[in-house]
C-alpha atoms as a PDB file:
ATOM      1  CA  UNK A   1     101.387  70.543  59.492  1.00  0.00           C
ATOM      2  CA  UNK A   2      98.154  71.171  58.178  1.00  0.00           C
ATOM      3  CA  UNK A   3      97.804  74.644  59.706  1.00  0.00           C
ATOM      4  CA  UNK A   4     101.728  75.518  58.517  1.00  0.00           C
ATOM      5  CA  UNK A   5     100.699  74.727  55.192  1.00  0.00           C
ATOM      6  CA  UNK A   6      97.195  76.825  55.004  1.00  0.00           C
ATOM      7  CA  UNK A   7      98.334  79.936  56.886  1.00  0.00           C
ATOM      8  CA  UNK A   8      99.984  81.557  53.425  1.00  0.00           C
ATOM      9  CA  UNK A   9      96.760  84.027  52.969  1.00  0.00           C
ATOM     10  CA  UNK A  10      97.041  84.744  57.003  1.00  0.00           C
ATOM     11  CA  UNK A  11     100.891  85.887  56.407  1.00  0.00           C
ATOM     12  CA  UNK A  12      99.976  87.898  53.288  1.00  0.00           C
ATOM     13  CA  UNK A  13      97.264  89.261  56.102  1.00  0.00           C
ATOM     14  CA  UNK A  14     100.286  90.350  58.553  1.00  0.00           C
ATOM     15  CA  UNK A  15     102.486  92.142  55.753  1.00  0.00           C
ATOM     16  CA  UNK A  16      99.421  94.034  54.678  1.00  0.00           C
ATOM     17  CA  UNK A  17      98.517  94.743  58.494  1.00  0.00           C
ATOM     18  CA  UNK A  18     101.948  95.775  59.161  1.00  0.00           C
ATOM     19  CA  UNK A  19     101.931  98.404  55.572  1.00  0.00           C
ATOM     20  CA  UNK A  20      98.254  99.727  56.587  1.00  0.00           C
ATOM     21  CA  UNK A  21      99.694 100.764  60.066  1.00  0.00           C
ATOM     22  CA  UNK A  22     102.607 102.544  59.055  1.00  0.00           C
ATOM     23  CA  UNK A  23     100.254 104.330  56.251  1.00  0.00           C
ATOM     24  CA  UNK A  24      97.638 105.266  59.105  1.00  0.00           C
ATOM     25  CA  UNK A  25     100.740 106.571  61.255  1.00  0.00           C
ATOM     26  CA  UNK A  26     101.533 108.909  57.988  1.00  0.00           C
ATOM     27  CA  UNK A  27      98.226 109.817  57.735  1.00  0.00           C
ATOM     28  CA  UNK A  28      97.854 110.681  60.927  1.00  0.00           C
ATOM     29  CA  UNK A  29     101.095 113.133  61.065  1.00  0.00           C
ATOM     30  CA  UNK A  30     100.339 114.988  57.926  1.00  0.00           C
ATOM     31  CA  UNK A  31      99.395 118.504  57.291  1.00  0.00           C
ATOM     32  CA  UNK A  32      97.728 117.899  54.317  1.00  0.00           C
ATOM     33  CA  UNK A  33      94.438 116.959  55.705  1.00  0.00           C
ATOM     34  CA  UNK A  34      92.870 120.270  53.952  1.00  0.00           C
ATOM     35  CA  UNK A  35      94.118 122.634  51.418  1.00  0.00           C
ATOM     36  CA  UNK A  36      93.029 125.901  52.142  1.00  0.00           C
ATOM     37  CA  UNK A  37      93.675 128.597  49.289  1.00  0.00           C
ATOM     38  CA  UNK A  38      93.186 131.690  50.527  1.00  0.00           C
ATOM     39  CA  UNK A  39      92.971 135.648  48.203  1.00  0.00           C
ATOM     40  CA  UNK A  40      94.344 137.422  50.846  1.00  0.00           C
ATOM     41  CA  UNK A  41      98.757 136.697  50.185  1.00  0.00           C
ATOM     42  CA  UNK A  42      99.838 139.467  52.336  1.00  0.00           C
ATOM     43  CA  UNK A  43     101.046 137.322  55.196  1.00  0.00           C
ATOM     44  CA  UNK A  44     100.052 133.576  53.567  1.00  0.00           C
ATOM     45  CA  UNK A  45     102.149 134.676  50.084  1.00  0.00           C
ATOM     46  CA  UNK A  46     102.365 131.000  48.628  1.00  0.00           C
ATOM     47  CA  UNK A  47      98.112 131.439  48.689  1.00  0.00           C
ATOM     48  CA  UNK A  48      97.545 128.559  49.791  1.00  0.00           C
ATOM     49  CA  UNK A  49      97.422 126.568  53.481  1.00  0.00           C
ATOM     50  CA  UNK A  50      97.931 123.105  54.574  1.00  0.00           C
ATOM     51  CA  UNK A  51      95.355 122.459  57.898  1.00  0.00           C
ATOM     52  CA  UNK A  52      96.246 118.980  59.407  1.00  0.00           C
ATOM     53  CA  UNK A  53      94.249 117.485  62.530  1.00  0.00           C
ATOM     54  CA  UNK A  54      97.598 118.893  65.424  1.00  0.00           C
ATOM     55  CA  UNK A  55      98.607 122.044  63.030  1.00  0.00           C
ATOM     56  CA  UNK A  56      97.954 124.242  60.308  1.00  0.00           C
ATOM     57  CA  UNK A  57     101.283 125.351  57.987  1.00  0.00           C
ATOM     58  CA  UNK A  58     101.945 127.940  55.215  1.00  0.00           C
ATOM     59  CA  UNK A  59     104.700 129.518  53.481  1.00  0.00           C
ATOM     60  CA  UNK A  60     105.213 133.007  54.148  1.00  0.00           C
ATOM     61  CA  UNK A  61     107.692 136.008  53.279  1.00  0.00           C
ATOM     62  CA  UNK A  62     106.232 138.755  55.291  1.00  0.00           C
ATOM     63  CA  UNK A  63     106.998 136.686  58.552  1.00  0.00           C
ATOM     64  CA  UNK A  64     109.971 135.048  60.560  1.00  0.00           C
ATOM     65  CA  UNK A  65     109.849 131.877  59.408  1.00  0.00           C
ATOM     66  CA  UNK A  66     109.507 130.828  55.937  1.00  0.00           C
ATOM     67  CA  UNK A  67     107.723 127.672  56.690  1.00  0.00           C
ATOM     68  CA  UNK A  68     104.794 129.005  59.755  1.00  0.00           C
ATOM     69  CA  UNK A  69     102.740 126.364  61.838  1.00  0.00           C
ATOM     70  CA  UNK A  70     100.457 126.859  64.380  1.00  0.00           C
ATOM     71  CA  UNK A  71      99.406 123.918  66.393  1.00  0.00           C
ATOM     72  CA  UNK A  72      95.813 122.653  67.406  1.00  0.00           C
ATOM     73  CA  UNK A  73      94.924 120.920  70.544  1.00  0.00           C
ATOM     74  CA  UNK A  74      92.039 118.818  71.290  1.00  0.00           C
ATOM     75  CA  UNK A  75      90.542 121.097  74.352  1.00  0.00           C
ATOM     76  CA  UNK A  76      91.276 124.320  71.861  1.00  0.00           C
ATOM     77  CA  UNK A  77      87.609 126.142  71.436  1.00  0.00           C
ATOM     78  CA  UNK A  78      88.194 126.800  68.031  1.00  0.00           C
ATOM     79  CA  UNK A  79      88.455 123.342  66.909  1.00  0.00           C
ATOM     80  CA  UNK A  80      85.939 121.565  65.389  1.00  0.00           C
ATOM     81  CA  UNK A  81      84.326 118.717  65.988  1.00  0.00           C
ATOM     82  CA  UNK A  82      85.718 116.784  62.919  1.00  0.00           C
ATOM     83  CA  UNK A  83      89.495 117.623  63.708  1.00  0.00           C
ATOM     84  CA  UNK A  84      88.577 117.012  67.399  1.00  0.00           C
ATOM     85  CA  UNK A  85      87.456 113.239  67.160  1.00  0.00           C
ATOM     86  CA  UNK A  86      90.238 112.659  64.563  1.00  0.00           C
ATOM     87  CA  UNK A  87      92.860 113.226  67.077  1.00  0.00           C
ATOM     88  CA  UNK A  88      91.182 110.686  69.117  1.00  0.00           C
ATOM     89  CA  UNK A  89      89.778 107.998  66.408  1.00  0.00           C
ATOM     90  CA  UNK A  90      93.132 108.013  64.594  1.00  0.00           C
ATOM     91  CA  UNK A  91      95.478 107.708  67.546  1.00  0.00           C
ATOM     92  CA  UNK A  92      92.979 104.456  68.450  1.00  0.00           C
ATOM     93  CA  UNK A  93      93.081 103.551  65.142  1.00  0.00           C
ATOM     94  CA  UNK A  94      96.856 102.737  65.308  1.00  0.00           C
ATOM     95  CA  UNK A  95      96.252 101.612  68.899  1.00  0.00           C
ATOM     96  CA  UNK A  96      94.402  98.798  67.766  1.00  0.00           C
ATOM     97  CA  UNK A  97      96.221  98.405  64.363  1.00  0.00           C
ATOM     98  CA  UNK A  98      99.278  97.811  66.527  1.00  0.00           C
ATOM     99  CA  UNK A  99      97.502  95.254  68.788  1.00  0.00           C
ATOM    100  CA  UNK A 100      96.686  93.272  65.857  1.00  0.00           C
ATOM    101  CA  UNK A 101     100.030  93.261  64.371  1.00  0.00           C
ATOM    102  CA  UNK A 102     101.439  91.598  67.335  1.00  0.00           C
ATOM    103  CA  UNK A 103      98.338  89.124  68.093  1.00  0.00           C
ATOM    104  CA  UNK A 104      99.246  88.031  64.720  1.00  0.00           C
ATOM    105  CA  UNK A 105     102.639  87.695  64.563  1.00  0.00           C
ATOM    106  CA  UNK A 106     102.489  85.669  67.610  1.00  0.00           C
ATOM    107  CA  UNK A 107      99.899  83.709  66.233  1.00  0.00           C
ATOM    108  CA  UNK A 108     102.152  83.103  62.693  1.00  0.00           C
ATOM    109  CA  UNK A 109     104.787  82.276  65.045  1.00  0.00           C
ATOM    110  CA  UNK A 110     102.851  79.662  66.585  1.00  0.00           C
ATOM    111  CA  UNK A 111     102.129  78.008  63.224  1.00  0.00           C
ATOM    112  CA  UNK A 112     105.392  78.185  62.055  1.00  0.00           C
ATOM    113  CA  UNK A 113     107.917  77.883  65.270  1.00  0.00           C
ATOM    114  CA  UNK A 114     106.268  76.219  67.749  1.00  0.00           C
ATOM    115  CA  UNK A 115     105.012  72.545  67.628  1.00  0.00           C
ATOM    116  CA  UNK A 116     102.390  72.350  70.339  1.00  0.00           C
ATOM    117  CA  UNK A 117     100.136  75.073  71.856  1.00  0.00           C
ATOM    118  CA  UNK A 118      98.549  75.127  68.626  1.00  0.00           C
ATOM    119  CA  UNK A 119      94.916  74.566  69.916  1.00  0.00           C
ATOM    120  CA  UNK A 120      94.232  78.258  70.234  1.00  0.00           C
ATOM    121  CA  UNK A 121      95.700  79.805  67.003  1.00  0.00           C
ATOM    122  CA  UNK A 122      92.791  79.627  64.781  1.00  0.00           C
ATOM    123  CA  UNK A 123      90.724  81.963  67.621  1.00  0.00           C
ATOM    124  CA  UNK A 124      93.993  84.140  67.782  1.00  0.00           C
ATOM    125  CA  UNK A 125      93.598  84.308  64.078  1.00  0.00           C
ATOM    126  CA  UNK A 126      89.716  85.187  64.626  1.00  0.00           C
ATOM    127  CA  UNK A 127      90.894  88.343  67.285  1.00  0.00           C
ATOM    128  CA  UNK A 128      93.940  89.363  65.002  1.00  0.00           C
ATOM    129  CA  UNK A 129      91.186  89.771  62.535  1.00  0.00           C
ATOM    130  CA  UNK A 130      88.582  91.493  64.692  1.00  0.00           C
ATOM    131  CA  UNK A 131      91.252  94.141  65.853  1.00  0.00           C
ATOM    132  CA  UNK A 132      92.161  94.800  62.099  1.00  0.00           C
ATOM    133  CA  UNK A 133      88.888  95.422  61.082  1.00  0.00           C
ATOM    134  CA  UNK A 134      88.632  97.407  64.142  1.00  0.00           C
ATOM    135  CA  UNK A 135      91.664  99.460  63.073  1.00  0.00           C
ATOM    136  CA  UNK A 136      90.263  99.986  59.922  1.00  0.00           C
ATOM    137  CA  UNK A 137      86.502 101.356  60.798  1.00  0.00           C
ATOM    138  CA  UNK A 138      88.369 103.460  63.208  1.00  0.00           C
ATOM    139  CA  UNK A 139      90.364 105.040  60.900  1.00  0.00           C
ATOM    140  CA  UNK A 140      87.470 105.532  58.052  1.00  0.00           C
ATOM    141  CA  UNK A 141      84.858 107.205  60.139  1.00  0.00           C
ATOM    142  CA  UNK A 142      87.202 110.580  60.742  1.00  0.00           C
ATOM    143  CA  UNK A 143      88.378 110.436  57.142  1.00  0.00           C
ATOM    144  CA  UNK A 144      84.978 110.306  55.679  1.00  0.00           C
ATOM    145  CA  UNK A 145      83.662 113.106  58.336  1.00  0.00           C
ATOM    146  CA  UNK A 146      86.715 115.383  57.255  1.00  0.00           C
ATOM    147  CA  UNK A 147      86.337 114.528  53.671  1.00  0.00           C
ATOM    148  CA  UNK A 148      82.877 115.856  53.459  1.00  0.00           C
ATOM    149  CA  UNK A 149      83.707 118.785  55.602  1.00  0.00           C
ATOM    150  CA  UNK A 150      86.243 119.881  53.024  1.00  0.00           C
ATOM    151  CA  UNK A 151      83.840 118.796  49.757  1.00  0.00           C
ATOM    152  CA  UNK A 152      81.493 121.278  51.675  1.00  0.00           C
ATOM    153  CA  UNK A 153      83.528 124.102  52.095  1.00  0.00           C
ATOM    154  CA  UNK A 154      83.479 124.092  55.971  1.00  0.00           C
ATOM    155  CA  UNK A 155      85.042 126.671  57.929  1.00  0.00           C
ATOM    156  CA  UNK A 156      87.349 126.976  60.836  1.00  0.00           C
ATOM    157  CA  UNK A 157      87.176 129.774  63.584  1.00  0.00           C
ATOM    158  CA  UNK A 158      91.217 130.466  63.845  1.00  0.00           C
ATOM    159  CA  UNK A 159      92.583 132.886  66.789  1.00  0.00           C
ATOM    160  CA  UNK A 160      94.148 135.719  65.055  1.00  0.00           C
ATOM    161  CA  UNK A 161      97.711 134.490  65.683  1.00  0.00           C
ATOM    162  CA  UNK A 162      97.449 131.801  62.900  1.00  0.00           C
ATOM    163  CA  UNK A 163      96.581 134.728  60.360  1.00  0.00           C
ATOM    164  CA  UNK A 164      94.422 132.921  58.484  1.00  0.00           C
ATOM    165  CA  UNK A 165      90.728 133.524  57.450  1.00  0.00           C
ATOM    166  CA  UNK A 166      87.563 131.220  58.632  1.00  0.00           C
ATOM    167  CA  UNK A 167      86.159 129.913  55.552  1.00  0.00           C
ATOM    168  CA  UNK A 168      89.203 129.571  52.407  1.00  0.00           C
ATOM    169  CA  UNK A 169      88.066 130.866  49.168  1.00  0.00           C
ATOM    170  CA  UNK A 170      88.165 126.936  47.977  1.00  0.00           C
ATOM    171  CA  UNK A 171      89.245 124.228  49.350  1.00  0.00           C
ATOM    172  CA  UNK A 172      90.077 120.726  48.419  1.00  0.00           C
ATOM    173  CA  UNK A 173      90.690 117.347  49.831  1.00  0.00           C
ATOM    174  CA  UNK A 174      94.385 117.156  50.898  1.00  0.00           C
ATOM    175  CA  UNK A 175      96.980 114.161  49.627  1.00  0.00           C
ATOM    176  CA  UNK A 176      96.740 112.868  53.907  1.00  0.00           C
ATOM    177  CA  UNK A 177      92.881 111.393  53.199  1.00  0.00           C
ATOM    178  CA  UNK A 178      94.036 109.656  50.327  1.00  0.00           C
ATOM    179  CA  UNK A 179      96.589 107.823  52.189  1.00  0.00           C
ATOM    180  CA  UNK A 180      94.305 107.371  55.230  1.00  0.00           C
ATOM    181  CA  UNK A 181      92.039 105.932  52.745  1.00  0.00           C
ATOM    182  CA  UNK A 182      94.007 103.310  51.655  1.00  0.00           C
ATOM    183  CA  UNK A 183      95.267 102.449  54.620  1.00  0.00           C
ATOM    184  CA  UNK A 184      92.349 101.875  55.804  1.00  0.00           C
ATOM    185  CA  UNK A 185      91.296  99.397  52.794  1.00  0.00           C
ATOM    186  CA  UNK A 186      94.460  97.599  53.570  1.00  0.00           C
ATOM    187  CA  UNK A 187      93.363  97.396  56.993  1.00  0.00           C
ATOM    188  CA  UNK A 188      90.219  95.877  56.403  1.00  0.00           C
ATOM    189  CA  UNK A 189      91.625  93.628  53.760  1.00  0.00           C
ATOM    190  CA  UNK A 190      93.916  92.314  56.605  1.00  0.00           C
ATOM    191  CA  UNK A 191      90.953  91.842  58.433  1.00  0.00           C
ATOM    192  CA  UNK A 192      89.410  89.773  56.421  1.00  0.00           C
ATOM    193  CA  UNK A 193      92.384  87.713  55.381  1.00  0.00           C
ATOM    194  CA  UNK A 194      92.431  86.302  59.044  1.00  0.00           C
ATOM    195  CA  UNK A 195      89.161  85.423  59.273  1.00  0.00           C
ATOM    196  CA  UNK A 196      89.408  83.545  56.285  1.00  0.00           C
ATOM    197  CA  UNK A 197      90.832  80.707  58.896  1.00  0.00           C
ATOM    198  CA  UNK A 198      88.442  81.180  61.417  1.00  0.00           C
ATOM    199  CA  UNK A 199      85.570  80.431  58.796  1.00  0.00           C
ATOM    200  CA  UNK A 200      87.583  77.696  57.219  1.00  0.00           C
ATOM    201  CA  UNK A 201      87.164  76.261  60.887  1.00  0.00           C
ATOM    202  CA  UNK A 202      83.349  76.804  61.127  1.00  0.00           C
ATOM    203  CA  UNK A 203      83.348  74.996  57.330  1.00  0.00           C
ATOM    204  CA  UNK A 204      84.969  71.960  58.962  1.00  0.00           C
ATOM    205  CA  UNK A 205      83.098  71.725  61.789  1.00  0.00           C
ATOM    206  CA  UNK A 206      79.556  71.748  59.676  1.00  0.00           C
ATOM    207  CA  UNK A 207      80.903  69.281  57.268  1.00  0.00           C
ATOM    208  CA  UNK A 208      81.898  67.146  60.574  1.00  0.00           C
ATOM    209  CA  UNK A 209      78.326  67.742  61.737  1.00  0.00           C
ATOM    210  CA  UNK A 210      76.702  67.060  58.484  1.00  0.00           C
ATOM    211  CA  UNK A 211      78.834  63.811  58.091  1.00  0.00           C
ATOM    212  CA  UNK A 212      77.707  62.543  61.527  1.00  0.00           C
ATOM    213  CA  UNK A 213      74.112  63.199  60.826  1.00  0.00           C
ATOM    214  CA  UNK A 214      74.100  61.302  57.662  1.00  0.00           C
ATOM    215  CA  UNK A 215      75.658  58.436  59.313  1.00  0.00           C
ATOM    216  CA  UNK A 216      73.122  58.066  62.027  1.00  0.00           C
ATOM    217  CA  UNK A 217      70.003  58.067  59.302  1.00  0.00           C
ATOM    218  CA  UNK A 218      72.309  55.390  57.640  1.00  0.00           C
ATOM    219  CA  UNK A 219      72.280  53.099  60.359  1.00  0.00           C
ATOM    220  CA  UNK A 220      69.218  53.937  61.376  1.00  0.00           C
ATOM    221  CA  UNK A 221      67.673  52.543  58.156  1.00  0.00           C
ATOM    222  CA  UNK A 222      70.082  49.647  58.459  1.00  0.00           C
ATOM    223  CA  UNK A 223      68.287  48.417  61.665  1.00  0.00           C
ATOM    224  CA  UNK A 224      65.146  48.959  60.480  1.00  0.00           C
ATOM    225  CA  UNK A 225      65.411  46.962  57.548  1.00  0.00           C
ATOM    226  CA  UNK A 226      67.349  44.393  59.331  1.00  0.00           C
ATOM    227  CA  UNK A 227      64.304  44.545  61.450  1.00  0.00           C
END
């Protein structure tokens, strides 16, 4: 009962877990990692590009296609190392965010279904936690790297067929980072809401310790003064 009654912040933990994934999954699929704005609107006419870690899109009315995307690959040569290791870090990302939404919806389920087997649900608390966190530093590292790409003006050496230049006139960060951002707060916010039992545990068993201790010296000075 006691665990039913003190797993509240843990729950709050899953619904926020469960958000921050589906963010990081949005995140991840957007084009609007950069926005490239370019002078040159004889084929990109809207003047402006949206360059996402798989593609890069822009409006156009001197082509087929209104809406043109080109997509990039991890083993392409021109892509850079940023856009590279956020194909990889952001797929892991909701990997692991996925792993800890169903470590801790078993462990909530344990708490609040099941009436034994409960011996191990403050250490599957502890790993739901650890794999949030995980998650979330996961998710950061390629954000931040692509963030101060972009604040830097950094360029990208595109094959002619995606008809657009290597370095944009400007560029800023796109709408994509922000939500990666936040997911990746929530993320670690989850994190930290699970471990909250764990160290609740670790509280307990010092005060046990501490308790004990005192005892001892108690009678300890008991027999010596019955002594």
């Amino acid at each position: 009962m006691y665990l039913a009654h003190t797993a509240h912040w843990q729950l709050l933990g899953l619904v926020t877990g469960v958000l921050a994934w589906i963010l990081i999954m949005a995140a991840t699929g957007l084009n609007e990692w950069r926005l490239w704005f370019v002078d040159d609107v004889t084929v990109v006419t809207s003047g402006v590009a949206w360059v996402g870690i798989w593609r890069a899109c822009f409006y156009s009315h001197a082509l087929s296609g209104i809406e043109n995307c080109r997509g990039i690959g991890l083993s392409d040569p021109f892509a850079p190392a940023e856009i590279a290791a956020a194909q990889v870090l952001m797929v892991l990302a909701l990997l692991c965010g996925l792993l800890g939404n169903v470590g801790a919806a078993a462990a909530l389920r344990m708490v609040y279904f099941s009436a034994l087997d409960r011996g191990n649900v403050r250490l599957a608390f502890a790993a739901a936690g650890a794999t949030y966190l995980t998650a979330g530093s996961l998710c950061l590292v390629p954000l931040g790297w692509n963030m101060s790409v972009v604040l830097n003006n950094g360029s990208i050496d595109f094959p002619p067929e995606f008809h657009l230049p290597d370095a944009p006139v400007r560029q800023q960060v796109g709408s994509a980072i922000g939500i990666g951002v936040f997911a990746s707060a929530l993320m670690l916010v989850s994190g930290m809401l699970f471990l909250v039992c764990f160290g609740y545990k670790v509280n307990d068993l010092l005060s046990e310790l501490r308790f004990i201790f005192q005892n001892d010296i108690k009678d300890i000075n008991t027999d010596k003064s019955i002594e």
